[in-house]
C-alpha atoms as a PDB file:
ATOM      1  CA  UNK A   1     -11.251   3.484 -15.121  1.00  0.00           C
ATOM      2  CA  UNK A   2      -8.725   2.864 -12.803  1.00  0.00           C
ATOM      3  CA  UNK A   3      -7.168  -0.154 -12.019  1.00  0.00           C
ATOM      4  CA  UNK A   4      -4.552  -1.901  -8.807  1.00  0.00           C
ATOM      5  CA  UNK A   5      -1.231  -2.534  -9.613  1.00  0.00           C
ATOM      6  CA  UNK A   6      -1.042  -4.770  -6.759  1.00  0.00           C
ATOM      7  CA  UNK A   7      -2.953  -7.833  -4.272  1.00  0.00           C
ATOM      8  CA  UNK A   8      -3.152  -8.410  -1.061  1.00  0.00           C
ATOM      9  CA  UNK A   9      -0.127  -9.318   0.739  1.00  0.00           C
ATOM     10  CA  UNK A  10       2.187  -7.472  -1.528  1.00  0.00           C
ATOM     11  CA  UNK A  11       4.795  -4.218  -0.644  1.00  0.00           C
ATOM     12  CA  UNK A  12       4.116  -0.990  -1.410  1.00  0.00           C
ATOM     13  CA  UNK A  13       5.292   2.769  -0.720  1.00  0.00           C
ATOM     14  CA  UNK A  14       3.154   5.830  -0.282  1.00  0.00           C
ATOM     15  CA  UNK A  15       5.108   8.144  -2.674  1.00  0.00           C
ATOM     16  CA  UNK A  16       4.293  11.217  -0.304  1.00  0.00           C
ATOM     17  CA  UNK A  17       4.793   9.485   2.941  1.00  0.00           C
ATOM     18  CA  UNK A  18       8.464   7.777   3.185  1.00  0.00           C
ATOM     19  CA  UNK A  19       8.948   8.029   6.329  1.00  0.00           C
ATOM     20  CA  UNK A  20       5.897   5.261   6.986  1.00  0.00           C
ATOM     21  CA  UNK A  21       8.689   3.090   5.175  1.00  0.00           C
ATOM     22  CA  UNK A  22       7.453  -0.191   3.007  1.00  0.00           C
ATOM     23  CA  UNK A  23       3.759  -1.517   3.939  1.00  0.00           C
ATOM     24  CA  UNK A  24       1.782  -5.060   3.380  1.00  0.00           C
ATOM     25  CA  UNK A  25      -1.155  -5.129   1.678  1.00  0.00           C
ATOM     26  CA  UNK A  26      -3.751  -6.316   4.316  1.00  0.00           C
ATOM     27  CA  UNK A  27      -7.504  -5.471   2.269  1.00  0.00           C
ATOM     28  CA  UNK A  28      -8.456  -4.572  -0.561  1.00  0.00           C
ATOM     29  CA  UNK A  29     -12.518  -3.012  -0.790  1.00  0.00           C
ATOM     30  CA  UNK A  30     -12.567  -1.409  -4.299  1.00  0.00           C
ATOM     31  CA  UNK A  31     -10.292   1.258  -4.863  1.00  0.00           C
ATOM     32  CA  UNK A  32      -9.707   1.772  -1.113  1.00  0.00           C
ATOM     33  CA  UNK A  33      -7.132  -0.284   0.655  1.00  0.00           C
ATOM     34  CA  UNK A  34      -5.903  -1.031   4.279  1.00  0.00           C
ATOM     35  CA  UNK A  35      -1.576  -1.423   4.485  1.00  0.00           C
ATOM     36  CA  UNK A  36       0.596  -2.001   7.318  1.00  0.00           C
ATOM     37  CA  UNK A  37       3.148  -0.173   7.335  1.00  0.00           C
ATOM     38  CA  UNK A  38       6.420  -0.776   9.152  1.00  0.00           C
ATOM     39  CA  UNK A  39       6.539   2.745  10.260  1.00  0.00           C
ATOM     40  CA  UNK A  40       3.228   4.016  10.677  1.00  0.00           C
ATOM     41  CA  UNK A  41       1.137   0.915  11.378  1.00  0.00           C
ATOM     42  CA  UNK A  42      -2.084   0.277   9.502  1.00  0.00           C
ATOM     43  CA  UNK A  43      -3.299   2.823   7.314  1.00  0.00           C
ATOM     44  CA  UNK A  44      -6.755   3.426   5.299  1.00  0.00           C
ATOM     45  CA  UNK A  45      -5.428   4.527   1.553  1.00  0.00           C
ATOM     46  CA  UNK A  46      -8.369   5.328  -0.856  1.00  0.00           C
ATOM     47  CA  UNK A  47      -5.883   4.488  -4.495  1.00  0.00           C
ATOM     48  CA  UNK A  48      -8.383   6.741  -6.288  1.00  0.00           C
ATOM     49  CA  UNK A  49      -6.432   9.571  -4.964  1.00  0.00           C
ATOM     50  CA  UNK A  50      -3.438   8.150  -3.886  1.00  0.00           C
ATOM     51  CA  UNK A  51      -1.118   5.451  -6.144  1.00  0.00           C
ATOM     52  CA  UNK A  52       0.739   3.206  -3.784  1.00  0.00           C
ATOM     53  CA  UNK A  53       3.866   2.209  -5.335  1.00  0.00           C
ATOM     54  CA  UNK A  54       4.529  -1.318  -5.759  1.00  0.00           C
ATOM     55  CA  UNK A  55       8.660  -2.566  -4.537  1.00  0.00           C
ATOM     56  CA  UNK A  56      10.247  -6.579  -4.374  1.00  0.00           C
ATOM     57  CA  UNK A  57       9.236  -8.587  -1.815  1.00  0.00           C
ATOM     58  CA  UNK A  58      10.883  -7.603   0.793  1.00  0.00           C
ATOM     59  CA  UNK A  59      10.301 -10.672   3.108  1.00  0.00           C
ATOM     60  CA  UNK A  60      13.690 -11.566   4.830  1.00  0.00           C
END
């Protein structure tokens, strides 16, 4: 079974996608969560097929 490394409001990365740049956490339904990224905007990630890689906080 798979698990989150992660909650909401915390950064992450989509390891194929670096150009969306670092993304919030903003839902979390399951396995399938919604992130903001800074790049990109908000984005639909289902984690069972896709893992989001956690970085520091990187509130300024």
């Amino acid at each position: 079974m798979q698990f989150l490394d992660f909650s909401l409001g915390d950064f992450v990365k989509h390891p194929d996608k670096p150009e969306w740049g670092i993304g919030q956490v903003q839902s979390i339904t399951g396995m399938r969560v919604i992130v903001n990224f800074e790049d990109a905007g908000k984005m639909f990630i289902n984690c069972e097929l896709v893992e989001l890689l956690t970085v520091a906080d990187e509130t300024d």
